[in-house]
Protein backbone atom coordinates (compact mmCIF):
# COMPACT_ATOMS: atom_id res chain seq x y z
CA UNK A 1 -43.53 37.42 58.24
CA UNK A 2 -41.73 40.64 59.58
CA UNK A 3 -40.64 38.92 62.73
CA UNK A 4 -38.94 35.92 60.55
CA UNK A 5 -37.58 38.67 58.26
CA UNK A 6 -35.43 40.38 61.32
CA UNK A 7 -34.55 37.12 62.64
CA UNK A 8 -32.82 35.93 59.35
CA UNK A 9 -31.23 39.56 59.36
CA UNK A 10 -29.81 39.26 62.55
CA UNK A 11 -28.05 35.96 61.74
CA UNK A 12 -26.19 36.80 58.93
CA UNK A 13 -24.85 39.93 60.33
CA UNK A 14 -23.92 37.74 63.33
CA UNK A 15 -22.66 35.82 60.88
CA UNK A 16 -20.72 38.49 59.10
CA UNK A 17 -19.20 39.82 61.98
CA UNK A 18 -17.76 36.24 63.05
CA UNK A 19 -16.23 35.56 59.59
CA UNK A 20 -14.71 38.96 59.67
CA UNK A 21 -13.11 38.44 63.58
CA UNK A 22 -11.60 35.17 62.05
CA UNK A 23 -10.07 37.10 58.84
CA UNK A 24 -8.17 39.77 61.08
CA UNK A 25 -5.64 37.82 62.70
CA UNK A 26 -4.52 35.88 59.65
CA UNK A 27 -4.07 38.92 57.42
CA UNK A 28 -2.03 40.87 60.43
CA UNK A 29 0.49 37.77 61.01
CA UNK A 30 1.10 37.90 57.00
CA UNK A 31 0.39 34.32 56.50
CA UNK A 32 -1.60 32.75 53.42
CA UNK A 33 -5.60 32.41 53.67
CA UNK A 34 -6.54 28.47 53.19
CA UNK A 35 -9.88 29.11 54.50
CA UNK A 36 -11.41 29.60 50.86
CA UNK A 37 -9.06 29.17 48.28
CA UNK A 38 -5.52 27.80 47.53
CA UNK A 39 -3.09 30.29 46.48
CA UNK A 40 -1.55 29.46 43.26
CA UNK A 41 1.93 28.03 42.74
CA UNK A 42 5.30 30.45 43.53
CA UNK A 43 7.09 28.95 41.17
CA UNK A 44 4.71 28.92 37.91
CA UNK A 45 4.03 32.58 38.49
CA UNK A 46 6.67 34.41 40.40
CA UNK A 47 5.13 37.86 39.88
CA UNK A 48 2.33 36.82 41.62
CA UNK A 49 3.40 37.88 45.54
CA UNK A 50 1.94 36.98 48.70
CA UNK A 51 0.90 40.32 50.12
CA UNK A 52 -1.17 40.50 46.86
CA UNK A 53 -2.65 37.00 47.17
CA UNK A 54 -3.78 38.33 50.46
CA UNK A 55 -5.21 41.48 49.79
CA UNK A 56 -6.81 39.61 46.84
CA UNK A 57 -8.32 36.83 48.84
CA UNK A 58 -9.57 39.19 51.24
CA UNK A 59 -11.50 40.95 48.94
CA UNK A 60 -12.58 37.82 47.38
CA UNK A 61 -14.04 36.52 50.69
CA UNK A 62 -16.09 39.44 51.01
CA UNK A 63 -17.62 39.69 48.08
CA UNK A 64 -18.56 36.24 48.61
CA UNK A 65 -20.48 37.05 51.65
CA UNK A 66 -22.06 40.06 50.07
CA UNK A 67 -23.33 38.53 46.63
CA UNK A 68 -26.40 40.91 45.25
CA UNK A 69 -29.48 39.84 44.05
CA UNK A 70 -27.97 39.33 40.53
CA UNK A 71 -25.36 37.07 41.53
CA UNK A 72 -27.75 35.05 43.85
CA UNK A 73 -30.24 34.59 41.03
CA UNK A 74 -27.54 33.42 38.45
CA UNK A 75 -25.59 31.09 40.60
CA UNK A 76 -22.21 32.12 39.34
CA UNK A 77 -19.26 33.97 40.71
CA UNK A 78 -18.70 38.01 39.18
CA UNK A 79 -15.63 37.70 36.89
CA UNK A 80 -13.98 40.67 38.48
CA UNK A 81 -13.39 38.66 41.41
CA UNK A 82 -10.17 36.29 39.52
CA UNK A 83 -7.04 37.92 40.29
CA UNK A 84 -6.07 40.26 37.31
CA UNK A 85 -2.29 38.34 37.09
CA UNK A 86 -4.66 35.66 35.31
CA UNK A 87 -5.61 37.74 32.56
CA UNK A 88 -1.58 39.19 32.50
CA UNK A 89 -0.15 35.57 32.38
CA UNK A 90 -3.00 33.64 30.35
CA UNK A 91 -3.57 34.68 26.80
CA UNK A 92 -4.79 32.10 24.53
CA UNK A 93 -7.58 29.32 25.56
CA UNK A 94 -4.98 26.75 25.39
CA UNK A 95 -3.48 28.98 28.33
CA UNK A 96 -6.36 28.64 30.52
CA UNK A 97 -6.73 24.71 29.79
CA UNK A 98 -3.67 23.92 31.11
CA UNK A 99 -3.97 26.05 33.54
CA UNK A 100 -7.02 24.76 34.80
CA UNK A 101 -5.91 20.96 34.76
CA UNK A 102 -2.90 21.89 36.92
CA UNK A 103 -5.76 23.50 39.52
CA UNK A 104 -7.64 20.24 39.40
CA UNK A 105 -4.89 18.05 40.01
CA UNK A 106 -4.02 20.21 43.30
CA UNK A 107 -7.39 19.69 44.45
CA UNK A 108 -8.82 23.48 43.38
CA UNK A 109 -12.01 22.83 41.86
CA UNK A 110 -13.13 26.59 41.77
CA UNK A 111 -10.37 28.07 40.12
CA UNK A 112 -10.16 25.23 37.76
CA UNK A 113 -13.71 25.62 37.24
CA UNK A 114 -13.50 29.16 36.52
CA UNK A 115 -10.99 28.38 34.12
CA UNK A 116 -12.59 26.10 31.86
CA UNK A 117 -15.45 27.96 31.25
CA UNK A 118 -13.16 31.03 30.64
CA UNK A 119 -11.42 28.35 27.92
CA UNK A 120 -14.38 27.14 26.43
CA UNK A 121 -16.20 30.80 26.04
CA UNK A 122 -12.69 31.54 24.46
CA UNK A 123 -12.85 28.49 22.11
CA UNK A 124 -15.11 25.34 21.99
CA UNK A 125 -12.33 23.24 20.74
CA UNK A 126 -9.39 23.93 23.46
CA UNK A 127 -9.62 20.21 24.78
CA UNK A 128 -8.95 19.06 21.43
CA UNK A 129 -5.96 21.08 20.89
CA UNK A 130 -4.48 20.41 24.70
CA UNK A 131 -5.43 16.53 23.56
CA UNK A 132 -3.40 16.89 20.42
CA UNK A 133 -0.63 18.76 21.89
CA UNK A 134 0.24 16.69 24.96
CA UNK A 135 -1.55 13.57 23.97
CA UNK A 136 -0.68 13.20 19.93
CA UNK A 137 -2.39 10.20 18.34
CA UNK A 138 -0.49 8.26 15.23
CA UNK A 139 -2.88 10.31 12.38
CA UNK A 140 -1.75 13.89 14.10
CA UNK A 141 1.48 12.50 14.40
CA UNK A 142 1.19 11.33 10.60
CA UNK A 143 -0.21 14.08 9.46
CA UNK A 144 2.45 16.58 10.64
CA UNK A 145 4.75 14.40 8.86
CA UNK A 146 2.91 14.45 5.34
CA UNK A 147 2.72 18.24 6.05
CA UNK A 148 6.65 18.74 6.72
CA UNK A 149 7.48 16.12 3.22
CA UNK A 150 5.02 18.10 1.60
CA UNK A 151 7.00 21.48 1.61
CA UNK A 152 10.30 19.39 0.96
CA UNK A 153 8.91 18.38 -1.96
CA UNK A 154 7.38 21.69 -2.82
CA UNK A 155 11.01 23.20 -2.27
CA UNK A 156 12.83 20.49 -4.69
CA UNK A 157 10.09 20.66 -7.23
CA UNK A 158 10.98 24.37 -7.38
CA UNK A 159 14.84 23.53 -7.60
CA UNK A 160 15.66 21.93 -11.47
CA UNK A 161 16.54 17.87 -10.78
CA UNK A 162 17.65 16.26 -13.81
CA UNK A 163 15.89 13.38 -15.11
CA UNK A 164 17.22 9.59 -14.80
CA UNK A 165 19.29 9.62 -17.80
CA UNK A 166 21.00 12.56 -17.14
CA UNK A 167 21.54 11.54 -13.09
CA UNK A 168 22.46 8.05 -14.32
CA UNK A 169 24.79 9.21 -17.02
CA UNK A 170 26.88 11.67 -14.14
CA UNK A 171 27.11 8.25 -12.52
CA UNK A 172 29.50 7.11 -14.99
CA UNK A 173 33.12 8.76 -13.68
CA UNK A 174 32.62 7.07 -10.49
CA UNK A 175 33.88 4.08 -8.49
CA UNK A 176 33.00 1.72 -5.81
CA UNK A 177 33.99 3.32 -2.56
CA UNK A 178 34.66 1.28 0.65
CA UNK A 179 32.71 1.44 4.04
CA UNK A 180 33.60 4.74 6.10
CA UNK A 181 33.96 4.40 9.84
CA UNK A 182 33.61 6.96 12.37
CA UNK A 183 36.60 5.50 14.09
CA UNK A 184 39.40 6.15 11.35
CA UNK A 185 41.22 3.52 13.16
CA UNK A 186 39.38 0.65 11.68
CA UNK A 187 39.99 0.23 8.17
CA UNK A 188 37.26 -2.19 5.99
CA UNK A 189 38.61 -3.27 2.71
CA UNK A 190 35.87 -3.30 -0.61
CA UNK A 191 36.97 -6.13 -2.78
CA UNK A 192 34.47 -5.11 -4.84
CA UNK A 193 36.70 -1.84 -5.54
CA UNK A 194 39.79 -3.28 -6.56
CA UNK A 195 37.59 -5.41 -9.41
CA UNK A 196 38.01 -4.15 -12.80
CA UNK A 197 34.50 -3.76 -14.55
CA UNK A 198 35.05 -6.78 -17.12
CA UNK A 199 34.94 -8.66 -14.12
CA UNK A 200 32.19 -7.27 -12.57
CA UNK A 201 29.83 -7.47 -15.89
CA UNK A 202 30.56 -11.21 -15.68
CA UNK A 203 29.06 -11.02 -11.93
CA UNK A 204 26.42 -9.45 -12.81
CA UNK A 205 25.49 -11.49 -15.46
CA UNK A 206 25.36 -14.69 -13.65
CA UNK A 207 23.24 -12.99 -11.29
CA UNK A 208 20.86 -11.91 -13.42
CA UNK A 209 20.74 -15.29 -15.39
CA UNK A 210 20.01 -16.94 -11.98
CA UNK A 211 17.41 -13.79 -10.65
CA UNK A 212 16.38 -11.01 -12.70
CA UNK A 213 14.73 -9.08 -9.71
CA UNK A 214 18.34 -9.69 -7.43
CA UNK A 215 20.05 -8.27 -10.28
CA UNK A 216 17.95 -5.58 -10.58
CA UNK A 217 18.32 -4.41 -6.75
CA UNK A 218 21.59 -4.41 -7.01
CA UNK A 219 21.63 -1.04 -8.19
CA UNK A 220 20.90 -0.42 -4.71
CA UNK A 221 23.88 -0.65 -4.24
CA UNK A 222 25.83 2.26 -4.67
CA UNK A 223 25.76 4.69 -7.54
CA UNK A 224 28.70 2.47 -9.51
CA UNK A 225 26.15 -0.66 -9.58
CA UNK A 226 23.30 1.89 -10.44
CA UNK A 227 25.14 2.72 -13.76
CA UNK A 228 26.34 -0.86 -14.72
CA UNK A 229 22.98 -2.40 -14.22
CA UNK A 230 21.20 0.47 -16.20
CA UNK A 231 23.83 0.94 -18.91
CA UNK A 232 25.11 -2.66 -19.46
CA UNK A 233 23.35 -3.72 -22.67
CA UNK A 234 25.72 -6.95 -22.85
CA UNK A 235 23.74 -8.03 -19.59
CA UNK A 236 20.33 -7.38 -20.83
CA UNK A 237 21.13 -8.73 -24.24
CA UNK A 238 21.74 -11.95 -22.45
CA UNK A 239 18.64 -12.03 -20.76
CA UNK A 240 16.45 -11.09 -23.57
CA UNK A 241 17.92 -14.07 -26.00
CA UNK A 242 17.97 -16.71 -22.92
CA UNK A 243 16.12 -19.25 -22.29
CA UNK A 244 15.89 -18.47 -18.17
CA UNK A 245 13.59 -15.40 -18.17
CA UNK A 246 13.93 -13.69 -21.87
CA UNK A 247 12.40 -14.45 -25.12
CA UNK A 248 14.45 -17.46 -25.97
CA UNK A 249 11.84 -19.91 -24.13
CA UNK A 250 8.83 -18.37 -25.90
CA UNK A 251 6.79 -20.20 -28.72
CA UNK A 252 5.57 -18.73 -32.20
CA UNK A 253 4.45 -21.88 -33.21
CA UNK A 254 2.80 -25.25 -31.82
CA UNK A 255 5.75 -27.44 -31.02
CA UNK A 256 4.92 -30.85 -32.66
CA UNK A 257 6.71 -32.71 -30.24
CA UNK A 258 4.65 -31.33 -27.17
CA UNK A 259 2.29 -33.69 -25.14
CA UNK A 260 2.78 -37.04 -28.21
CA UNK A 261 2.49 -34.81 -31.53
CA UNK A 262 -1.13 -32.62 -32.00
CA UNK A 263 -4.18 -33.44 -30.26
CA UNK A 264 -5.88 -33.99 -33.49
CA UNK A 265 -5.32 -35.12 -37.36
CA UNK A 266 -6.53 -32.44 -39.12
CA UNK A 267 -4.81 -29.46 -36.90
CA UNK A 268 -7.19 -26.63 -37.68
CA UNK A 269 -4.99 -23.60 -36.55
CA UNK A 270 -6.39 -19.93 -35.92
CA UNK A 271 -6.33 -17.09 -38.61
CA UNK A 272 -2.97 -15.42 -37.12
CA UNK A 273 -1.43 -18.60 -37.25
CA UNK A 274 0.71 -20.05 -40.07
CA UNK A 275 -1.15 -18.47 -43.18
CA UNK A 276 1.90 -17.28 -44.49
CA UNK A 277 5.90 -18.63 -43.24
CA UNK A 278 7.80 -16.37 -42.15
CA UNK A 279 11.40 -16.58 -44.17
CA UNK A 280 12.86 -14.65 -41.11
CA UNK A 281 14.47 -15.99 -38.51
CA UNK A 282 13.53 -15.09 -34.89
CA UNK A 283 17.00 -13.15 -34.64
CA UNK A 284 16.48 -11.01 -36.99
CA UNK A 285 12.82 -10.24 -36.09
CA UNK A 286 14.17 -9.60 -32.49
CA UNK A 287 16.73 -7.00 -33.84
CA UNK A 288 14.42 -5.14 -36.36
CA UNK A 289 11.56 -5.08 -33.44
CA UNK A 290 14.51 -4.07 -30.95
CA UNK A 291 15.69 -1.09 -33.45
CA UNK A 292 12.19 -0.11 -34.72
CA UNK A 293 10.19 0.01 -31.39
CA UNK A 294 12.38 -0.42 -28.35
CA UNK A 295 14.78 2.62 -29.26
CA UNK A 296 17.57 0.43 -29.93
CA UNK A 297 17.79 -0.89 -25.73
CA UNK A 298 17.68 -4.01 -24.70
CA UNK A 299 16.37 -3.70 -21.17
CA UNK A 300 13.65 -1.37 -22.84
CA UNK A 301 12.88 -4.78 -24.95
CA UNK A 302 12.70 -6.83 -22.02
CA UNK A 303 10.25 -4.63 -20.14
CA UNK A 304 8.03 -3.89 -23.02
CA UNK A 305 7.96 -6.84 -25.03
CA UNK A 306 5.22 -9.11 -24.73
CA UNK A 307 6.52 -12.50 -23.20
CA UNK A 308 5.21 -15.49 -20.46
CA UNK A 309 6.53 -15.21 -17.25
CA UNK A 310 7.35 -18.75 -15.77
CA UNK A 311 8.35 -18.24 -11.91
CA UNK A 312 4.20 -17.96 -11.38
CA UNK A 313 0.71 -18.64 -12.05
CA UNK A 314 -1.81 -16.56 -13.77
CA UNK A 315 -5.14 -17.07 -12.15
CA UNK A 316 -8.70 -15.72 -12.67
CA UNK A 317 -11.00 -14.83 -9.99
CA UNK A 318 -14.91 -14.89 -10.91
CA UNK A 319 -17.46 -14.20 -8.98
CA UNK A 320 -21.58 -14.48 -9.38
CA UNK A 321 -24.81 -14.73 -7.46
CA UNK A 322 -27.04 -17.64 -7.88
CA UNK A 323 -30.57 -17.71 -5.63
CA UNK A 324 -30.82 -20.22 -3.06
CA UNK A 325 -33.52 -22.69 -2.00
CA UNK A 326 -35.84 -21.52 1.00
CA UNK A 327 -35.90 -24.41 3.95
CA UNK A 328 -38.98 -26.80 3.60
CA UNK A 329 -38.88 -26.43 7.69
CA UNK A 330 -39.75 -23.15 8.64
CA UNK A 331 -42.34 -20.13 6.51
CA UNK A 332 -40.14 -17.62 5.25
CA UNK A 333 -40.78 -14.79 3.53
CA UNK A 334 -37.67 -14.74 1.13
CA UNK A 335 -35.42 -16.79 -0.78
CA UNK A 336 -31.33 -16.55 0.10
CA UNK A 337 -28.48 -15.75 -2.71
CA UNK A 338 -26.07 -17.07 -2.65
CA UNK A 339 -22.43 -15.94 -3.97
CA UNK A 340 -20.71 -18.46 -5.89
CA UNK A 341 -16.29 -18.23 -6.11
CA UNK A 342 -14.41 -20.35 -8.38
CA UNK A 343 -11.23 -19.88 -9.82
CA UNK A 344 -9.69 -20.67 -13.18
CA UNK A 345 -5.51 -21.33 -13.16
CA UNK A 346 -2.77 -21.40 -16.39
CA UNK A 347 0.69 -22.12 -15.28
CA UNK A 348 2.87 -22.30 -18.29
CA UNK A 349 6.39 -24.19 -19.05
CA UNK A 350 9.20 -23.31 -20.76
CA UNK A 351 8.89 -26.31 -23.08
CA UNK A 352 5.38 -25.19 -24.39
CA UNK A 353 3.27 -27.07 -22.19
CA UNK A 354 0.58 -25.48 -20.14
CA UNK A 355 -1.68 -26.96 -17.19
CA UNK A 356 -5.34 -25.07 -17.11
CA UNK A 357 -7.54 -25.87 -13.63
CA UNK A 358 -11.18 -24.99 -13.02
CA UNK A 359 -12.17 -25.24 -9.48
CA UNK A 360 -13.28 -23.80 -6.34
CA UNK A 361 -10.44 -24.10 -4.47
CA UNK A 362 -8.44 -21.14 -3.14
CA UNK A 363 -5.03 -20.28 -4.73
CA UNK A 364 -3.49 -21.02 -1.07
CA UNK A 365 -4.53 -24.74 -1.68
CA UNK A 366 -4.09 -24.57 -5.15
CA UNK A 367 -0.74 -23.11 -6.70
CA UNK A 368 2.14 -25.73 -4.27
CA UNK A 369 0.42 -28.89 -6.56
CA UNK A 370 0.02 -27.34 -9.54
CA UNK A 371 3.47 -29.28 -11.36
CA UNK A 372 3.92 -32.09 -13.72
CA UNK A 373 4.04 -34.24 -11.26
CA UNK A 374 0.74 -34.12 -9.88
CA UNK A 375 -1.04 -34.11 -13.51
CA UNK A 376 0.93 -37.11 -14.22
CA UNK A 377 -0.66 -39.11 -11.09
CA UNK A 378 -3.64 -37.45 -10.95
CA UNK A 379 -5.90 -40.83 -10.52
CA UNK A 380 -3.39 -41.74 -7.29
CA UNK A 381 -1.50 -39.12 -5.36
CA UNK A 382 -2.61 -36.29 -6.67
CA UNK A 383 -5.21 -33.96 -4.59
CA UNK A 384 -8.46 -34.74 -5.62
CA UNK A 385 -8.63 -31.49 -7.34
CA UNK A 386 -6.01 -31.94 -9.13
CA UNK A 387 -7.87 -35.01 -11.21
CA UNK A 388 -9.86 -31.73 -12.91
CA UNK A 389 -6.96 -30.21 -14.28
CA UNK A 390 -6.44 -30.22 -18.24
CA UNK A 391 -2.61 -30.43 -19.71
CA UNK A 392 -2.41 -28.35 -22.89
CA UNK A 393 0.16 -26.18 -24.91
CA UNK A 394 0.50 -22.71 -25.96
CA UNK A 395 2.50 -20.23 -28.42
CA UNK A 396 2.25 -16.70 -28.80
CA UNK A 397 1.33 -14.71 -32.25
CA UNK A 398 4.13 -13.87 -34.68
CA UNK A 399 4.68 -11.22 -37.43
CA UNK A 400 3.42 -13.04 -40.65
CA UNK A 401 6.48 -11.48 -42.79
CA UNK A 402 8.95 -9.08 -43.06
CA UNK A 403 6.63 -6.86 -45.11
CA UNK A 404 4.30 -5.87 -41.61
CA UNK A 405 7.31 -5.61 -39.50
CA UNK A 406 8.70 -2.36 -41.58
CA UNK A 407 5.43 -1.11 -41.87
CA UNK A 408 3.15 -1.78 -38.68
CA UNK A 409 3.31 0.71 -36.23
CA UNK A 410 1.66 -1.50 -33.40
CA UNK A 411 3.47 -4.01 -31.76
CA UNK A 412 0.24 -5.85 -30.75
CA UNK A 413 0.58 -8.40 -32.88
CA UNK A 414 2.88 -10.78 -30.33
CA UNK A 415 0.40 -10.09 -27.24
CA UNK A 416 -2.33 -12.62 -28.73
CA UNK A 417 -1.67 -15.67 -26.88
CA UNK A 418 -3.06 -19.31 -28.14
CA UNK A 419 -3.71 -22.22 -25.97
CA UNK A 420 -4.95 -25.84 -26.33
CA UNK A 421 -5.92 -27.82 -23.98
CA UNK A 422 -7.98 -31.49 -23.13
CA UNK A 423 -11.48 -31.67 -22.86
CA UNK A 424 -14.32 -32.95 -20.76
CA UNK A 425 -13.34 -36.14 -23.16
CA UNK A 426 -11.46 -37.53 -25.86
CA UNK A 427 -13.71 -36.48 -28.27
CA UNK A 428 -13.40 -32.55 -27.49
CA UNK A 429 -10.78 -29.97 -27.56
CA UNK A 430 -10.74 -26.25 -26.08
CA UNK A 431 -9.09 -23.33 -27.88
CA UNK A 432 -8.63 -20.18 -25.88
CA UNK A 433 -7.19 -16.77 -27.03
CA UNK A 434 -5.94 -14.81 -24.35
CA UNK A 435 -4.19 -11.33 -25.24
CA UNK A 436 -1.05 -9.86 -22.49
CA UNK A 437 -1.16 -6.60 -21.12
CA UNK A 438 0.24 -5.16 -18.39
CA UNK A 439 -1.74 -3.18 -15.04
CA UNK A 440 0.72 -0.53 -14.64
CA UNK A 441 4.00 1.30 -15.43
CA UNK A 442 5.89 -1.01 -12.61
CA UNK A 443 4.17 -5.01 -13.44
CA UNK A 444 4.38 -5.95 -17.33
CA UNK A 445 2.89 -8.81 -18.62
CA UNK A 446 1.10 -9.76 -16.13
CA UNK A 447 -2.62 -9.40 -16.97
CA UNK A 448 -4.45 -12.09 -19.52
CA UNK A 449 -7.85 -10.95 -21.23
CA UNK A 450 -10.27 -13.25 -23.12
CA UNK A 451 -11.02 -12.90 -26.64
CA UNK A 452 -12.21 -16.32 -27.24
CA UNK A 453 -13.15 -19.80 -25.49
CA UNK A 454 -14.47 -22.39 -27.90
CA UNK A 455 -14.84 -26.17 -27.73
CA UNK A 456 -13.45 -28.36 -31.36
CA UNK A 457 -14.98 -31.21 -31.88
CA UNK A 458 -12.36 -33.40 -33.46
CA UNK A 459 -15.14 -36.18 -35.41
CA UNK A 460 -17.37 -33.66 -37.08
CA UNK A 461 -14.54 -31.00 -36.79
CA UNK A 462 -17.40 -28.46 -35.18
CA UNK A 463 -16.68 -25.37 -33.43
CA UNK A 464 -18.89 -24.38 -30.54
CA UNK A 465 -18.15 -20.94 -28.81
CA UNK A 466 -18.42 -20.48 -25.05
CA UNK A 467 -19.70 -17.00 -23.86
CA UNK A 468 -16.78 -14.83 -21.67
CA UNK A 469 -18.99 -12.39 -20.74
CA UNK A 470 -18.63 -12.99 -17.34
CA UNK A 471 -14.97 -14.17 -17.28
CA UNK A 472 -12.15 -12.29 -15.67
CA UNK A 473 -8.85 -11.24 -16.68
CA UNK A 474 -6.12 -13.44 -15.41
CA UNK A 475 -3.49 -12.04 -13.57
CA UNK A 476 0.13 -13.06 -12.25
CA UNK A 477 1.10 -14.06 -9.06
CA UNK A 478 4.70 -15.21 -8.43
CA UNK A 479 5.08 -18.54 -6.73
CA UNK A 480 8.88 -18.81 -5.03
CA UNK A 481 8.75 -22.42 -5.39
CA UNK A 482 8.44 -22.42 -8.67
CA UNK A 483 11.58 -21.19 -9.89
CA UNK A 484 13.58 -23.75 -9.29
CA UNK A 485 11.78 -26.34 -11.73
């Protein structure tokens, strides 16, 4: 063993020596060492001279060839041997990430190496951060947005805004400006401007008698528009007592002319309904309800006020398991269940007519054939579903005198809504009472909840109730289409 021992000696100070012969000439014509490693870029660190990455190379090459015992046995390189302008220049982990990418893309693997371990020990989560920084996905991105609205907001919430009547109300001194240009040469006229605002109220009403919603956005506008369509009561008094979107096309009462006279001789009406005549007019419930609960404001009336909305459908969405049948053909150890959709659809008309639709059809196939037209020819052109759909008429509940309109304090008595429609035949009639209500601050009136679903039977005058229990609301979807009927 001795023998094999001196050998190995000999060779590596033969070795040595060579190395060392080849080192000598480089380092006394001045020029950069490529023989190990690449010196790092002039131009990213300028403080980092030549001489020095000489002197430093040269050192590094030798402790190379003299690694101790410790080194040997841990496979790694002694962290003294990474030029100190590193740990000058490169602070954070980040620092050392990038650092050690631009190494790897110039073909330095042990410097970049070094470097990334260097990062990592510093912080586990550097490639995260260099990912985020220089590679940003749409929730970083997103989230650095919500972050800078955030502290606007906090700043203006600290600041005192006015609320909307005061802001609307400063709107009131101003005028309808025309369009500025950069260019000052070009000159756009406003039309609008030059309008005095008699003229403009009568614009806006036809709008709004044509399209509440258009009429609405107008306030878009400018700040001018914002204060006419808000302030206007002349406008919104129009719409309430019309017939096009307001309270003029609503029903308190069955209309005897609707569908040939009532479906039945005897007529039996519901409780709410007719007990006691009303000796007011509907005018002059309109303007005690508008003074007593809509603070004297007409477009607070039309918001609030329960009414049937015309330019959609209302439709109700149920859904329930049933179990399946296992197949006679193969052994199986379960039975399926299955999940059973139908839908139920009231479109109402301004003349008090009403067309009610149970089916399984979607509301994409549905709502474009549910008109007049098809429930007239429903045994010939119609869609075959169309031959299950039930014509029927409606009203909504009214104050029974003037006595509960001065005292009530709830205006729930005109959300009850009462419908009759056909049944499975001639001999049976179905009542339904529905009650309005709206999902949120924006929608109104669009939501319809059960109360009741009974079947009359108009020979022995029986009344048979139906369970709702696992009926849905229905709720309103506007149909574009349907507007202009």
């Amino acid at each position: 063993m001795e023998p094999q021992i001196s050998e190995l000696e000999e060779f590596r100070e033969e070795w040595r020596n060579e190395v060392s012969t080849k080192l000598q000439p480089e380092i006394g014509k001045g020029s950069t060492s490529k023989a190990f490693y690449q010196s790092p870029s002039l131009t990213s660190y300028p403080s980092y001279s030549i001489s020095k990455d000489i002197e430093v190379r040269g050192i590094k090459s030798e402790s190379l060839l003299n690694l101790g015992s410790e080194d040997k046995n841990t496979g790694e390189t002694s962290t003294q041997n990474i030029p100190s302008c590193y740990n000058e220049t490169l602070v954070t982990a980040l620092d050392h990430y990038e650092l050690a990418v631009k190494r790897e893309n110039d073909g330095n693997m042990g410097e970049s190496l070094y470097l990334y371990r260097k990062a990592f020990r510093m912080d586990h989560k550097v490639d995260r951060k260099y990912k985020n920084k220089f590679f940003p996905t749409e929730t970083s991105v997103k989230a650095v947005d919500l972050m800078h609205i955030q502290d606007k907001k906090t700043k203006l919430s600290n600041e005192a805004l006015p609320n909307t009547n005061e802001l609307i109300a400063s709107f009131s001194g101003l005028s309808i400006q025309a369009i500025t240009l950069d260019n000052e040469d070009i000159v756009v006229s406003c039309p609008l401007a030059k309008l005095p605002d008699e003229i403009l109220v009568h614009i806006l009403t036809a709008i709004a008698i044509s399209d509440v919603a258009s009429f609405v956005r107008t306030a878009q506008v400018c700040k001018k528009m914002a204060y006419m369509v808000v302030t206007e009561q002349q406008i919104w008094k129009r719409i309430c007592t019309g017939s096009e979107f307001g309270f003029g096309a609503m029903h308190y009462e069955w209309q005897p002319k609707t569908l040939g006279g009532p479906f039945h001789k005897n007529n039996i009406d519901f409780k709410t309904q007719d007990q006691e005549r009303n000796t007011l007019s509907r005018d002059n419930i309109t303007e005690i309800l508008l003074h007593k609960y809509y603070s004297s404001s007409w477009c607070e009336m039309f918001r609030l006020r329960p009414r049937i909305r015309f330019h959609g459908c209302y439709i109700s969405t149920v859904n329930y398991l049933r179990p399946g049948e296992a197949s006679s053909s193969q052994v199986s150890w379960n039975s399926p269940i299955l999940i059973v959709t139908y839908y139920r659809y009231l479109r109402f008309f301004r003349d008090g007519t009403v067309i009610s639709l149970l089916t399984t059809n979607e509301p994409v196939d549905v709502v474009p054939f549910l008109t007049r037209q098809n429930l007239e020819t429903r045994q010939s052109a119609a869609p075959k579903f169309m031959q299950q759909a039930l014509r029927g008429r409606w009203h909504l509940a009214k104050f029974s005198s003037f006595h509960n309109i001065k005292t009530s304090n709830r205006i729930n008595d005109e959300n009850d809504v009462f419908i009759e429609t056909e049944g499975v035949n001639q001999k049976y009639l179905y009542q339904l009472k529905l009650s309005l209500l709206s999902t949120n601050r924006a929608c109104k009136n669009n939501k319809l909840i059960w109360q009741y679903f009974r079947s009359f039977n108009r020979l022995t005058n029986e009344i048979d109730q139906f369970s709702t229990k696992e009926e849905k609301a229905f709720f309103w979807s506007r149909v574009k289409s349907y507007a202009n009927e």
